[in-house]
PDB file of N, CA and C in Angstrom:
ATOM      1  N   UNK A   1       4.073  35.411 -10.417  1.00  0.00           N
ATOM      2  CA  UNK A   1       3.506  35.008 -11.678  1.00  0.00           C
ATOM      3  C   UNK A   1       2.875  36.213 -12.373  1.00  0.00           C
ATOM      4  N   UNK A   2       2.808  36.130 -13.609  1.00  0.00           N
ATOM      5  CA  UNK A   2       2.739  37.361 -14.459  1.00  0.00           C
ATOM      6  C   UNK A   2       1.001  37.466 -14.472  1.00  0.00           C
ATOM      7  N   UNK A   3       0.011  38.131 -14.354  1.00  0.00           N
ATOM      8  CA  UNK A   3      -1.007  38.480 -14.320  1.00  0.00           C
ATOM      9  C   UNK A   3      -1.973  37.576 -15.707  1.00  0.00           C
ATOM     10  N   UNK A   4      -1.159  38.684 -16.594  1.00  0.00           N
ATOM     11  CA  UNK A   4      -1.382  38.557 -18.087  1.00  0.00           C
ATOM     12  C   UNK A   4      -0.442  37.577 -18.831  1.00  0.00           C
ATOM     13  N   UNK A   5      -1.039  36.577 -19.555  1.00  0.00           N
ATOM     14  CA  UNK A   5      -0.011  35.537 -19.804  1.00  0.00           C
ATOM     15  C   UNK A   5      -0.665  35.235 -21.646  1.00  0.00           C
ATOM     16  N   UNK A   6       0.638  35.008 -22.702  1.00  0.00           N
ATOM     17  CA  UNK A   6       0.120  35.089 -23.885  1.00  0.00           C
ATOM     18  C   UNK A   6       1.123  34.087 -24.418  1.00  0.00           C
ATOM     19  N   UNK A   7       0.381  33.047 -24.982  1.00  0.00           N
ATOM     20  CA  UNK A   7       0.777  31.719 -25.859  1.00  0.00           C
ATOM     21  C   UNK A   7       0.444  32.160 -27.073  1.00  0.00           C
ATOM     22  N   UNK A   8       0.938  31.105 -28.173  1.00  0.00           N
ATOM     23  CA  UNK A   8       0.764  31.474 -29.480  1.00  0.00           C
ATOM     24  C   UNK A   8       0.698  29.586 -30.380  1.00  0.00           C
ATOM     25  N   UNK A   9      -0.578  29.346 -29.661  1.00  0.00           N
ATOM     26  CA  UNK A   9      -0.931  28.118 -30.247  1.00  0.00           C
ATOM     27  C   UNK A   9      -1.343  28.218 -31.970  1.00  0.00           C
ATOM     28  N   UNK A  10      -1.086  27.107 -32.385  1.00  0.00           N
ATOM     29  CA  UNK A  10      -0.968  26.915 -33.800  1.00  0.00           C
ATOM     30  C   UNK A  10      -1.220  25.417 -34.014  1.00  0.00           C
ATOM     31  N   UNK A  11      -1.631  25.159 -35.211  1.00  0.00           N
ATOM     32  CA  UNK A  11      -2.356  23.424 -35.954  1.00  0.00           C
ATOM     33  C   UNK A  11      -0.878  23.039 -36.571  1.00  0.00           C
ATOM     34  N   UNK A  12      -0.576  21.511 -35.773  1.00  0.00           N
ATOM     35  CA  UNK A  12      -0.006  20.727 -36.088  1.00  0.00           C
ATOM     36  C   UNK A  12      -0.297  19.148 -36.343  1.00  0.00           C
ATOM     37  N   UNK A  13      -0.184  18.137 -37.268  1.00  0.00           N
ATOM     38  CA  UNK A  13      -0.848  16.964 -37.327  1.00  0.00           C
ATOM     39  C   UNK A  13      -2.366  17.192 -37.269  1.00  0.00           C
ATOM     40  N   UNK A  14      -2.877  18.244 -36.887  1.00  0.00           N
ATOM     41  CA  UNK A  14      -4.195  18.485 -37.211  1.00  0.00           C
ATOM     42  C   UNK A  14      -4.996  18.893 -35.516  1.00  0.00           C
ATOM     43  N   UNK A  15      -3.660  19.033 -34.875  1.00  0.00           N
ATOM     44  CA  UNK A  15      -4.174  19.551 -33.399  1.00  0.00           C
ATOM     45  C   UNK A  15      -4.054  20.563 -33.190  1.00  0.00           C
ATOM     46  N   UNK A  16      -4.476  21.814 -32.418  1.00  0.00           N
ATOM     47  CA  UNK A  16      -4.066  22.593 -32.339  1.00  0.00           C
ATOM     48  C   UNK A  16      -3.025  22.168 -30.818  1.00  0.00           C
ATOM     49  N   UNK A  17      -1.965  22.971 -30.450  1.00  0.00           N
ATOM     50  CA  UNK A  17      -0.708  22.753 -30.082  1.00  0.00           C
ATOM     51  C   UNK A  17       0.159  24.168 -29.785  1.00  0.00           C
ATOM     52  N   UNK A  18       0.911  24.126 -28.490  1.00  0.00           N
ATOM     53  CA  UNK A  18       1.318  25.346 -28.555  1.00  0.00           C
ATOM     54  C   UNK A  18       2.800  25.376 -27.688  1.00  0.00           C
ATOM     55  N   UNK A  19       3.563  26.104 -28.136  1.00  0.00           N
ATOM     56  CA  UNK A  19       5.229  25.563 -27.306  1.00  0.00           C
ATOM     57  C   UNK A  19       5.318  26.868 -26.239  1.00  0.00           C
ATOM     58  N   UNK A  20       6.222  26.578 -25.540  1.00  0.00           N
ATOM     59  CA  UNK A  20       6.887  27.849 -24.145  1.00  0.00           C
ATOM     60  C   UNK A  20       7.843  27.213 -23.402  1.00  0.00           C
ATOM     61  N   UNK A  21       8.916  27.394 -24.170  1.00  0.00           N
ATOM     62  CA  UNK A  21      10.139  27.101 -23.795  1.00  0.00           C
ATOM     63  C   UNK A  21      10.376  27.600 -22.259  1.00  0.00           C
ATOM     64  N   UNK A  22       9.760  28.486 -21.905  1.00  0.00           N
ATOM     65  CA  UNK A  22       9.750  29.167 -20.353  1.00  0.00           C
ATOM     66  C   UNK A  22       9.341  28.249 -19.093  1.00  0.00           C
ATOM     67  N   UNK A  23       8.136  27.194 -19.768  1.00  0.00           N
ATOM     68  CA  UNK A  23       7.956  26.530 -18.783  1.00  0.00           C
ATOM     69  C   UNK A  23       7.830  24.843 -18.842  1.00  0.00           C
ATOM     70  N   UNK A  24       8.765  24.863 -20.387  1.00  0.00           N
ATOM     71  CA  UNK A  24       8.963  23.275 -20.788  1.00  0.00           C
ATOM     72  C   UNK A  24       8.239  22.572 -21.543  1.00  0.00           C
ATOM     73  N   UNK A  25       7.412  23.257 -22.192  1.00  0.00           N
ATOM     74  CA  UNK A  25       6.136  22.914 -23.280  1.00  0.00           C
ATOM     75  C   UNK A  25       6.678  22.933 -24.591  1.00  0.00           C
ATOM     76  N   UNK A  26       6.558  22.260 -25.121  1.00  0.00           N
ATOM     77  CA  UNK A  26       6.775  21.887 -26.633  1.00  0.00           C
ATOM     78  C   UNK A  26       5.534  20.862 -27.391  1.00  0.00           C
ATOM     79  N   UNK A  27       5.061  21.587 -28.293  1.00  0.00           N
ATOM     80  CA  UNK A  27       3.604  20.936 -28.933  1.00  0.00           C
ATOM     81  C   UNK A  27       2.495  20.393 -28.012  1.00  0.00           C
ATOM     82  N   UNK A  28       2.731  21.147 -27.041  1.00  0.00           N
ATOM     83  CA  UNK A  28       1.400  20.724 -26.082  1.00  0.00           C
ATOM     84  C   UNK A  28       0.112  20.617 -26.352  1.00  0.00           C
ATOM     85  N   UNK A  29      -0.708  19.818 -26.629  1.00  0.00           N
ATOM     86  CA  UNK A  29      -2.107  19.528 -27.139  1.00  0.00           C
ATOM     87  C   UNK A  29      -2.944  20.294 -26.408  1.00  0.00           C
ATOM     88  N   UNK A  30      -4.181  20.622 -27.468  1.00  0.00           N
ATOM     89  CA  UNK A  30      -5.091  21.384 -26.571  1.00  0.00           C
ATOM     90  C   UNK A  30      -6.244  19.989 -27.013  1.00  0.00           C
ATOM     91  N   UNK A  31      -7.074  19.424 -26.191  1.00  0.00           N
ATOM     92  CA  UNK A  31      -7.835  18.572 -26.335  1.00  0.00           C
ATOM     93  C   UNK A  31      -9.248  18.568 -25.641  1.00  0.00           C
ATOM     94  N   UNK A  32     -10.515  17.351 -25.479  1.00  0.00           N
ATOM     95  CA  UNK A  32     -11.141  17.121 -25.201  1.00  0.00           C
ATOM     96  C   UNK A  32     -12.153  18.296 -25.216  1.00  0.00           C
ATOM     97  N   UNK A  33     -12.708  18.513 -26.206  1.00  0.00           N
ATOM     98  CA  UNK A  33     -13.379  19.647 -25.917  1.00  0.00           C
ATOM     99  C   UNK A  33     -12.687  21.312 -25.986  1.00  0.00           C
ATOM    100  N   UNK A  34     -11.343  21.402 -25.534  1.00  0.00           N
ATOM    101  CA  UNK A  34     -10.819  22.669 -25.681  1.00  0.00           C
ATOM    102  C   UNK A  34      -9.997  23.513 -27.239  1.00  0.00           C
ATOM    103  N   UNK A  35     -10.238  21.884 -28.116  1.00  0.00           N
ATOM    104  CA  UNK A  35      -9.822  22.277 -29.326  1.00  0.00           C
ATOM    105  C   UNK A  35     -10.633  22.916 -29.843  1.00  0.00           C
ATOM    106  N   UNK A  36     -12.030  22.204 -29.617  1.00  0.00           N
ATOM    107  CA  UNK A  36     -13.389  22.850 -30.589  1.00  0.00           C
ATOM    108  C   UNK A  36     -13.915  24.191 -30.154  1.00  0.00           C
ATOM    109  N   UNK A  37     -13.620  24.470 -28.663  1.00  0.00           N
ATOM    110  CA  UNK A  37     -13.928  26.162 -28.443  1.00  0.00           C
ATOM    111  C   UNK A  37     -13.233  26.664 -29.462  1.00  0.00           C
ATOM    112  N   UNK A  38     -12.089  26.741 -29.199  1.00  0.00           N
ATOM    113  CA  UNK A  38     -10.741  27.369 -30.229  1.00  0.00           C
ATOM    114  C   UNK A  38     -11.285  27.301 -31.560  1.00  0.00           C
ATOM    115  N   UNK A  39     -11.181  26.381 -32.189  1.00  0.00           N
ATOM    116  CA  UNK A  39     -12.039  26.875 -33.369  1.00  0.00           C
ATOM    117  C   UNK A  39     -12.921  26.993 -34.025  1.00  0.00           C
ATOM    118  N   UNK A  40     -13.655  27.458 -32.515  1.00  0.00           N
ATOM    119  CA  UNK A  40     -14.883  28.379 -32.519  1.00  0.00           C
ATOM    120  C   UNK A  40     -14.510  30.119 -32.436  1.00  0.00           C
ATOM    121  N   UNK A  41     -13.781  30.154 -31.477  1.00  0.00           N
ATOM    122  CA  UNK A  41     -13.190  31.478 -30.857  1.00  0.00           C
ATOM    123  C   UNK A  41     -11.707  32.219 -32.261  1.00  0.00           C
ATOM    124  N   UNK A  42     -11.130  31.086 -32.879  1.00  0.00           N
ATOM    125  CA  UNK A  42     -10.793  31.955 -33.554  1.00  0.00           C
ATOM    126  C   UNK A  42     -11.436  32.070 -35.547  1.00  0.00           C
ATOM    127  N   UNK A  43     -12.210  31.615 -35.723  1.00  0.00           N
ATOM    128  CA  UNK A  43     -12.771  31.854 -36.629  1.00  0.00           C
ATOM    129  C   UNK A  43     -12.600  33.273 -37.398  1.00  0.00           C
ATOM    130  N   UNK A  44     -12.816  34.353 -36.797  1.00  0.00           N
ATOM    131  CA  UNK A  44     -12.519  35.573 -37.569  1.00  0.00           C
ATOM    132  C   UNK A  44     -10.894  35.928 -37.503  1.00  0.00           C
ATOM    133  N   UNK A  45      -9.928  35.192 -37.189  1.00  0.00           N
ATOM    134  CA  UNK A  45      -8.764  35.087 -37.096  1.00  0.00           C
ATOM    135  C   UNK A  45      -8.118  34.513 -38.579  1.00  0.00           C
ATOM    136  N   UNK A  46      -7.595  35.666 -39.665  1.00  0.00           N
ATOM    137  CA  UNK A  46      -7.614  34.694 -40.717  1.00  0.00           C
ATOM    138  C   UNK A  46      -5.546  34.083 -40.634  1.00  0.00           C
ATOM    139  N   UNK A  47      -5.770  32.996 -40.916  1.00  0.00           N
ATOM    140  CA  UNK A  47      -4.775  32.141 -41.205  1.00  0.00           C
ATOM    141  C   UNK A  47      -4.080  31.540 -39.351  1.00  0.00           C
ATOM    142  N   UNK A  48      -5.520  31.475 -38.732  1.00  0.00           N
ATOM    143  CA  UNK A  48      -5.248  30.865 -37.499  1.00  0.00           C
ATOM    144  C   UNK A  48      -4.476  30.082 -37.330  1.00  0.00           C
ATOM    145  N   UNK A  49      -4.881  28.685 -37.767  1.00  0.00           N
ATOM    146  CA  UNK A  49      -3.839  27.758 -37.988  1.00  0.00           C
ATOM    147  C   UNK A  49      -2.745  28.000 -38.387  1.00  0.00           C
ATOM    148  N   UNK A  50      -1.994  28.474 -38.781  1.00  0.00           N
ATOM    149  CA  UNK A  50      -0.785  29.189 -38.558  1.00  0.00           C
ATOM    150  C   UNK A  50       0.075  29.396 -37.338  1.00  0.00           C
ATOM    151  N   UNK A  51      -0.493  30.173 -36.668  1.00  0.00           N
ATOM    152  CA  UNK A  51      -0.637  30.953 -35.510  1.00  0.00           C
ATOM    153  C   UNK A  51      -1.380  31.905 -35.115  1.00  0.00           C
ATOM    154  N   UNK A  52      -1.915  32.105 -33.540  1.00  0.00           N
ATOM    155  CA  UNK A  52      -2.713  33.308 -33.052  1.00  0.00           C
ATOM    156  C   UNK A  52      -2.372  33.685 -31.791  1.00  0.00           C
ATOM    157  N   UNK A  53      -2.745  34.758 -31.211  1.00  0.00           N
ATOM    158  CA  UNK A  53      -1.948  35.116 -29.720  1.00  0.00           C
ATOM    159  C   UNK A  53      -3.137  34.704 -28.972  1.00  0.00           C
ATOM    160  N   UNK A  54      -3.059  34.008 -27.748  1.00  0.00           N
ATOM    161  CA  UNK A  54      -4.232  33.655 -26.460  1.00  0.00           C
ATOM    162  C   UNK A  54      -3.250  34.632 -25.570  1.00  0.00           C
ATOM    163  N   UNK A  55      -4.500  35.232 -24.990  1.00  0.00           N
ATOM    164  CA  UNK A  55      -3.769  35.821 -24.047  1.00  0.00           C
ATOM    165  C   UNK A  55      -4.773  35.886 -22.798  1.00  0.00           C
ATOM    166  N   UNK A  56      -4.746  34.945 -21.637  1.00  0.00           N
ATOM    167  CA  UNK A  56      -5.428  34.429 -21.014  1.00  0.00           C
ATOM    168  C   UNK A  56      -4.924  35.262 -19.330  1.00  0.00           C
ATOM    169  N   UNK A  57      -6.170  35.157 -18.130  1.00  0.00           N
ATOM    170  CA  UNK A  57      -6.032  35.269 -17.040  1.00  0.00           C
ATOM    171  C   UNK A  57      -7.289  34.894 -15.752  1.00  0.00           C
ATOM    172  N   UNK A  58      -6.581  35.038 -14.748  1.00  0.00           N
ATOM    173  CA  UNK A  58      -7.909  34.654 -13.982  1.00  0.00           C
ATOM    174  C   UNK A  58      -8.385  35.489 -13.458  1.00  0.00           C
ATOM    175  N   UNK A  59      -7.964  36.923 -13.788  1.00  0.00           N
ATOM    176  CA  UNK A  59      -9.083  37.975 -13.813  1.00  0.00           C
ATOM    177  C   UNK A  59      -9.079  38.915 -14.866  1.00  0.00           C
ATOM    178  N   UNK A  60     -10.691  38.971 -14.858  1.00  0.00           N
ATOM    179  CA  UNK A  60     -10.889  40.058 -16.317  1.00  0.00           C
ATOM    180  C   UNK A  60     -10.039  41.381 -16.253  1.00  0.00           C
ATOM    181  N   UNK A  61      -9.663  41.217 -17.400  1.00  0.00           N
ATOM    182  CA  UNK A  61      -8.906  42.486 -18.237  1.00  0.00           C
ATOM    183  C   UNK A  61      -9.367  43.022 -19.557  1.00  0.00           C
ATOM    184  N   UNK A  62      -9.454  44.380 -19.978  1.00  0.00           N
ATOM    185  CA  UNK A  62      -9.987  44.947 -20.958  1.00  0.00           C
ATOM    186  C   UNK A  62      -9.315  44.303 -22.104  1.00  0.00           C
ATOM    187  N   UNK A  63     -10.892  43.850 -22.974  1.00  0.00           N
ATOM    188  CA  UNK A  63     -10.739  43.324 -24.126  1.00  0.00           C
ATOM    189  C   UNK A  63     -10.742  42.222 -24.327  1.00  0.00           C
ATOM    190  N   UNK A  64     -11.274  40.804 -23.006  1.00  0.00           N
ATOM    191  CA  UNK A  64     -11.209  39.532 -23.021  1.00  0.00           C
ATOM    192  C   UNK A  64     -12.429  39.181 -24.008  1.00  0.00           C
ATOM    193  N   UNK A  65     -12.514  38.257 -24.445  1.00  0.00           N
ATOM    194  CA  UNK A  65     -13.144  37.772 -25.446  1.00  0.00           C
ATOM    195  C   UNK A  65     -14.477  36.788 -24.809  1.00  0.00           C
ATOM    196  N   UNK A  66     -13.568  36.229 -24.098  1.00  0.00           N
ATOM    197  CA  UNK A  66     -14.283  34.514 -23.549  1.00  0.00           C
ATOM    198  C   UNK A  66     -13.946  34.699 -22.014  1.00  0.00           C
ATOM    199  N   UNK A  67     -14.943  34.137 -21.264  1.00  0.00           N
ATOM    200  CA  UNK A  67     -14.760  33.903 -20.008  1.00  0.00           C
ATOM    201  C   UNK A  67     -15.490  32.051 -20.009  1.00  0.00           C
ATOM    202  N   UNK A  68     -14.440  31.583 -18.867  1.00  0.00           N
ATOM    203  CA  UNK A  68     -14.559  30.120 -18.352  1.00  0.00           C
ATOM    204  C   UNK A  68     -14.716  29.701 -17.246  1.00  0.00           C
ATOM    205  N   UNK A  69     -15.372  29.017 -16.951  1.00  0.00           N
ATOM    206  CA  UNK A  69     -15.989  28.761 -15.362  1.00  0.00           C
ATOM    207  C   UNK A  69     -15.654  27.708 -15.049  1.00  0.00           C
ATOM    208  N   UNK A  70     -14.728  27.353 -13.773  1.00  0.00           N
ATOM    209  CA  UNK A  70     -14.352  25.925 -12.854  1.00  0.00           C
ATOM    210  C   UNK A  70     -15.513  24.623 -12.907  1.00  0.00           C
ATOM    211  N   UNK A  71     -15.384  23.675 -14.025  1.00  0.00           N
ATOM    212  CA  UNK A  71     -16.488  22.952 -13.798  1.00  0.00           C
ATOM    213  C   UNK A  71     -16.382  22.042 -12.249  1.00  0.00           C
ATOM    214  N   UNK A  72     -14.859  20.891 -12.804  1.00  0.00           N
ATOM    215  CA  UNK A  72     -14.234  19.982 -12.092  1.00  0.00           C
ATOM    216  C   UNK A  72     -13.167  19.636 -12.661  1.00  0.00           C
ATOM    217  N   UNK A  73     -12.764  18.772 -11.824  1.00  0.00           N
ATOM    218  CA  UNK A  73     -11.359  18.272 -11.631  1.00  0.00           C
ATOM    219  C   UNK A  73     -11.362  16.509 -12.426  1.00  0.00           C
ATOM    220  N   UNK A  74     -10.843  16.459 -13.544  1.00  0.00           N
ATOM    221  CA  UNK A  74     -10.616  14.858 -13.801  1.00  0.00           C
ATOM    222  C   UNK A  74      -9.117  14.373 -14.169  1.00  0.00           C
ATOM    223  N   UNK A  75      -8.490  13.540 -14.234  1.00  0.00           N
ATOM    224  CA  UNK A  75      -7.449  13.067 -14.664  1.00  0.00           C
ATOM    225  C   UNK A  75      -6.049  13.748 -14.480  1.00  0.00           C
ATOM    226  N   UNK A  76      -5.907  14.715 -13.325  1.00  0.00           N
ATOM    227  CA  UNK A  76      -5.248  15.488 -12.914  1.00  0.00           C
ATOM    228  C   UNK A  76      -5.243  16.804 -13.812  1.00  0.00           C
ATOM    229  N   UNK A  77      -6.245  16.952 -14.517  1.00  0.00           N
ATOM    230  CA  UNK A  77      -6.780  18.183 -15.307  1.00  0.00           C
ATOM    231  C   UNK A  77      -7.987  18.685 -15.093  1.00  0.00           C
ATOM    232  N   UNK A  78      -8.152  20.043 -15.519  1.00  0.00           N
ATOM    233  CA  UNK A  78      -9.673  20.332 -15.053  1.00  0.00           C
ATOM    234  C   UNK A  78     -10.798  20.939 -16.472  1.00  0.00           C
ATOM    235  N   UNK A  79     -11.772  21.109 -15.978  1.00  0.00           N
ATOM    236  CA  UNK A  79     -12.889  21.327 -17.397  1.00  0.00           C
ATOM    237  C   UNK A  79     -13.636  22.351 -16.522  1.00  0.00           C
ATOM    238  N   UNK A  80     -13.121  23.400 -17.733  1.00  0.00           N
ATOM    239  CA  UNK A  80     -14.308  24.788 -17.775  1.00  0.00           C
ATOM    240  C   UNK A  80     -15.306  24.452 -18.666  1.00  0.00           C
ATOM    241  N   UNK A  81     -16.058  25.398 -18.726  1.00  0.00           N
ATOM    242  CA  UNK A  81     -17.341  25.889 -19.057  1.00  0.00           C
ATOM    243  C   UNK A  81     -17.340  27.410 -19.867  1.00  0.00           C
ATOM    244  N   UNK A  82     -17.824  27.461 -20.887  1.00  0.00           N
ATOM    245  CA  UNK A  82     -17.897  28.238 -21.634  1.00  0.00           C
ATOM    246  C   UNK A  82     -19.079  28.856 -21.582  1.00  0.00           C
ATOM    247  N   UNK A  83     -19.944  29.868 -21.218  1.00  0.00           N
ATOM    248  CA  UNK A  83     -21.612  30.170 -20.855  1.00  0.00           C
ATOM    249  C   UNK A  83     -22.036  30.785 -22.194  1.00  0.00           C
ATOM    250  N   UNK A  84     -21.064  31.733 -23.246  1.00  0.00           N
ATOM    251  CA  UNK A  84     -21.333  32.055 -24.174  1.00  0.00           C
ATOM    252  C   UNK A  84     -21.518  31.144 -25.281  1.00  0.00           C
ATOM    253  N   UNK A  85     -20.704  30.333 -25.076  1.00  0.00           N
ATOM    254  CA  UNK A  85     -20.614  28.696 -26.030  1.00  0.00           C
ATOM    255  C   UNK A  85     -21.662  27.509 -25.792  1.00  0.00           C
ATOM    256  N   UNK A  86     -21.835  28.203 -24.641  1.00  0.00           N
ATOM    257  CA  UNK A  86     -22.213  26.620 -23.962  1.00  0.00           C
ATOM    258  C   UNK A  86     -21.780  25.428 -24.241  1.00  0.00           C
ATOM    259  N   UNK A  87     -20.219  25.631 -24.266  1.00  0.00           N
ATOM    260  CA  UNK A  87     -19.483  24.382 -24.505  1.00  0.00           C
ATOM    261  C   UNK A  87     -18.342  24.383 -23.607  1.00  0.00           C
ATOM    262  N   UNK A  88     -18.083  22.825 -22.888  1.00  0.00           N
ATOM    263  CA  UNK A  88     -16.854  23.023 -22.171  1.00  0.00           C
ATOM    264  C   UNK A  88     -15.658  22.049 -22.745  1.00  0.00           C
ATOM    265  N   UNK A  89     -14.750  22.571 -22.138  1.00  0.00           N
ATOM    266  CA  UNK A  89     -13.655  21.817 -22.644  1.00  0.00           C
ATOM    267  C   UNK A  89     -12.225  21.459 -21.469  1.00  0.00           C
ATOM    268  N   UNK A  90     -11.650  20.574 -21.072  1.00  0.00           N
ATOM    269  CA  UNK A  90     -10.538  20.271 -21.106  1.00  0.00           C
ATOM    270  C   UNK A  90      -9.476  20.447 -20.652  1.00  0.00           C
ATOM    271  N   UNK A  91      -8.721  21.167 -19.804  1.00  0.00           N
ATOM    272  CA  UNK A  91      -7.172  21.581 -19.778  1.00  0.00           C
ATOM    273  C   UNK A  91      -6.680  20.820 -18.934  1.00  0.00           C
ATOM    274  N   UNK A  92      -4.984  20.219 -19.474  1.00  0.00           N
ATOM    275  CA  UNK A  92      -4.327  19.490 -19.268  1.00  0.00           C
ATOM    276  C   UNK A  92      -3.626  19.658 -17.869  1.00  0.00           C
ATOM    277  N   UNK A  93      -3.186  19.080 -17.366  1.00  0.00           N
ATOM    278  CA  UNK A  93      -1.996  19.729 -16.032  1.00  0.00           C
ATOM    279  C   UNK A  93      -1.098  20.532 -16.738  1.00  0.00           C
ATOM    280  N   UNK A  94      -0.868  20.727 -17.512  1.00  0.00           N
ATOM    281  CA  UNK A  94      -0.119  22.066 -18.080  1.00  0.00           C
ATOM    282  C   UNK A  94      -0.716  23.658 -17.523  1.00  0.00           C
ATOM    283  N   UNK A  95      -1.847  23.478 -17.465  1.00  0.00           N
ATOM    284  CA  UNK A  95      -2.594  24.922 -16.899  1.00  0.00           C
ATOM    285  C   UNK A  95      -1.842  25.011 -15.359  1.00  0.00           C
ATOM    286  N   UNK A  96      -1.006  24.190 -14.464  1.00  0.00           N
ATOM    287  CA  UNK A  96      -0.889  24.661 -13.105  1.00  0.00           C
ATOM    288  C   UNK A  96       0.977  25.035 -13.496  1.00  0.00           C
ATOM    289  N   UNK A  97       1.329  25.189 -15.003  1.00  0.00           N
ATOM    290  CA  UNK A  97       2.760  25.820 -15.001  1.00  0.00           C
ATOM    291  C   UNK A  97       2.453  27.186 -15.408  1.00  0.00           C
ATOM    292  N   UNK A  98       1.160  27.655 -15.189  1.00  0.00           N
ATOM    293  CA  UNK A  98       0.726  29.412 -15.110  1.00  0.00           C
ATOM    294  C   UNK A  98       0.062  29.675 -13.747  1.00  0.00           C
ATOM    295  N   UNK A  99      -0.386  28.641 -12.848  1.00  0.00           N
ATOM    296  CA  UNK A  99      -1.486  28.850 -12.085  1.00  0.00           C
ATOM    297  C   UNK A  99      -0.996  28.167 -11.099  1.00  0.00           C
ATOM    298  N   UNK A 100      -0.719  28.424  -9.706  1.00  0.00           N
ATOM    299  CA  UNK A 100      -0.613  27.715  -8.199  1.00  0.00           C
ATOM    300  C   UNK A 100      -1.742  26.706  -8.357  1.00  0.00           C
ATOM    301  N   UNK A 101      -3.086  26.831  -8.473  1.00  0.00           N
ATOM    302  CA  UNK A 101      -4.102  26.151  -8.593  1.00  0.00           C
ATOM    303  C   UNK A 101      -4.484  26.198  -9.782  1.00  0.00           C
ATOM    304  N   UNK A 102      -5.702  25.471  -9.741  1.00  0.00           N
ATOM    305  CA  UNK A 102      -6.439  25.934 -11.530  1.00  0.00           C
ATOM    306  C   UNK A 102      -7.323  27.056 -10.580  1.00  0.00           C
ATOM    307  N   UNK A 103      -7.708  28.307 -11.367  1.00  0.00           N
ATOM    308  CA  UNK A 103      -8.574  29.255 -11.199  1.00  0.00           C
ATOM    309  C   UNK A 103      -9.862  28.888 -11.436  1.00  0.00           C
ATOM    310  N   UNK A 104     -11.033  29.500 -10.185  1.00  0.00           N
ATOM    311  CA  UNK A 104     -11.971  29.374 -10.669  1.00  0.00           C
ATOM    312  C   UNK A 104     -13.146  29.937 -12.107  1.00  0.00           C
ATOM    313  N   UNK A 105     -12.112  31.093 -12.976  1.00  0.00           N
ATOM    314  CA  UNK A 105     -12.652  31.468 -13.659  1.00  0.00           C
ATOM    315  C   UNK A 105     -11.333  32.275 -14.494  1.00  0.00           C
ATOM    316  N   UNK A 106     -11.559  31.982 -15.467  1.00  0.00           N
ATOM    317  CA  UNK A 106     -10.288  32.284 -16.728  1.00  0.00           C
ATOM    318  C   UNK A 106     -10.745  32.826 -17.558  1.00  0.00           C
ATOM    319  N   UNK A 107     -10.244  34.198 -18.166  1.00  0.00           N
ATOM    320  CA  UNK A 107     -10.654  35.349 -18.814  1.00  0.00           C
ATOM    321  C   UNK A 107      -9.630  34.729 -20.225  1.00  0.00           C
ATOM    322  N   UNK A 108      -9.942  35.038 -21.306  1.00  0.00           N
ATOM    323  CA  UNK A 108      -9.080  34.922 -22.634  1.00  0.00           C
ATOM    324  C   UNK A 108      -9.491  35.762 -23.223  1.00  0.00           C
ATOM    325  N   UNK A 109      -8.727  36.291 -24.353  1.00  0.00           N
ATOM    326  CA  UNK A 109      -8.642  37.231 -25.570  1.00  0.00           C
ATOM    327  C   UNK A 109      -7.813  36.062 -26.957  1.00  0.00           C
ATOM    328  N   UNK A 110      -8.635  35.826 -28.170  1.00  0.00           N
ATOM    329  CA  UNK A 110      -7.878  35.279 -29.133  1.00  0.00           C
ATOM    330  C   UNK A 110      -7.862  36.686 -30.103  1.00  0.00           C
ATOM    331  N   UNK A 111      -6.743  36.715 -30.544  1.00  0.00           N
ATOM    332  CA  UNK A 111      -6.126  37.724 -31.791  1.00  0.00           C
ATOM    333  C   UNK A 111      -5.102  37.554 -32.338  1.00  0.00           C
ATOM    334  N   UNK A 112      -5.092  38.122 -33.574  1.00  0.00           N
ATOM    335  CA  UNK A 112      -3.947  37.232 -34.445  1.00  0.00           C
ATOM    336  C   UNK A 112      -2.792  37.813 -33.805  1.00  0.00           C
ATOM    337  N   UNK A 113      -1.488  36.733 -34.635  1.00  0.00           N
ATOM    338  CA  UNK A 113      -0.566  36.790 -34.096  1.00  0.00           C
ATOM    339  C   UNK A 113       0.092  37.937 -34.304  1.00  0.00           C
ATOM    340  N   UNK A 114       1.052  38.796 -33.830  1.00  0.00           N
ATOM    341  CA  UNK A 114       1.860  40.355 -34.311  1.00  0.00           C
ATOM    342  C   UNK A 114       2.917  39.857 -35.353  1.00  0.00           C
ATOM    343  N   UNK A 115       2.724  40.956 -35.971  1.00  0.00           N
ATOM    344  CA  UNK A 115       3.670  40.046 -37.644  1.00  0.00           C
ATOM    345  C   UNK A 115       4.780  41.009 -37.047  1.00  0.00           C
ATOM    346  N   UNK A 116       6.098  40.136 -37.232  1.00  0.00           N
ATOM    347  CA  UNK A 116       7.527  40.646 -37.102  1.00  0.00           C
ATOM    348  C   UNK A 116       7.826  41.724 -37.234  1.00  0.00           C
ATOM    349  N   UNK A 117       8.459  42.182 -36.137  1.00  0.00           N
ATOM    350  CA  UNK A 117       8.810  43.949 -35.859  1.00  0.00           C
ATOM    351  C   UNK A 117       7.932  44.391 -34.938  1.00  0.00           C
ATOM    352  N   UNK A 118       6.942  43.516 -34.965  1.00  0.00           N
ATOM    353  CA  UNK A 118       5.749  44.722 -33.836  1.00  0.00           C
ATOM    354  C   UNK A 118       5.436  43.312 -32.639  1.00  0.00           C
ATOM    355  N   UNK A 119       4.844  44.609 -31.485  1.00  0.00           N
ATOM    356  CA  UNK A 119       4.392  43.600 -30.398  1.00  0.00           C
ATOM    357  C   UNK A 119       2.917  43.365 -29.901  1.00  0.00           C
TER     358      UNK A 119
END
């Protein structure tokens, strides 16, 4: 599994939502709490909703933005903790088609998306 892993969630119907044909995701919801970090976290991101790059891991790497802490386990999904936010939120069983387990602590970076031609 790739260390460094980067989605490019975007607002659809008014969710934010994000596809990866790599591991069978198409408009996957970000919910319960994990929408409202997000747009918290990308706020200086202009034309977010659009699109933006997450580029997430379960260990820190230069330039992470947000770090998340293992709260628990509900509904075959689990809920971090945000310490800078003090807000937690949410993730679906979709988080274990990046992760053997869920990690106890998940590093992210939000930045806009790379406009065509560049990476």
């Amino acid at each position: 599994m790739n260390e460094l892993i980067a989605i490019h969630p975007y607002k659809a119907g008014g969710m934010w939502v994000f596809d990866d044909p790599a591991v069978g995701l198409r408009q996957e919801p970000f919910v319960s709490g994990a929408d409202v970090i997000i747009d918290r976290l990308v706020q200086g991101i202009p034309d977010a909703e659009s699109g933006f790059t997450l580029v997430f891991s379960a260990q820190p790497f230069p330039g992470f933005q947000a770090e998340f802490e293992w709260l628990r386990e509900e509904f075959s999904g689990n809920w971090y903790y945000c310490p800078a936010l003090k807000m937690e939120g949410w993730l679906c069983p979709a988080l274990l088609k990046y992760f053997d387990a869920a990690p106890k602590k998940i590093y992210a970076q939000f930045r806009p998306k790379a406009s065509k031609g560049r990476t």
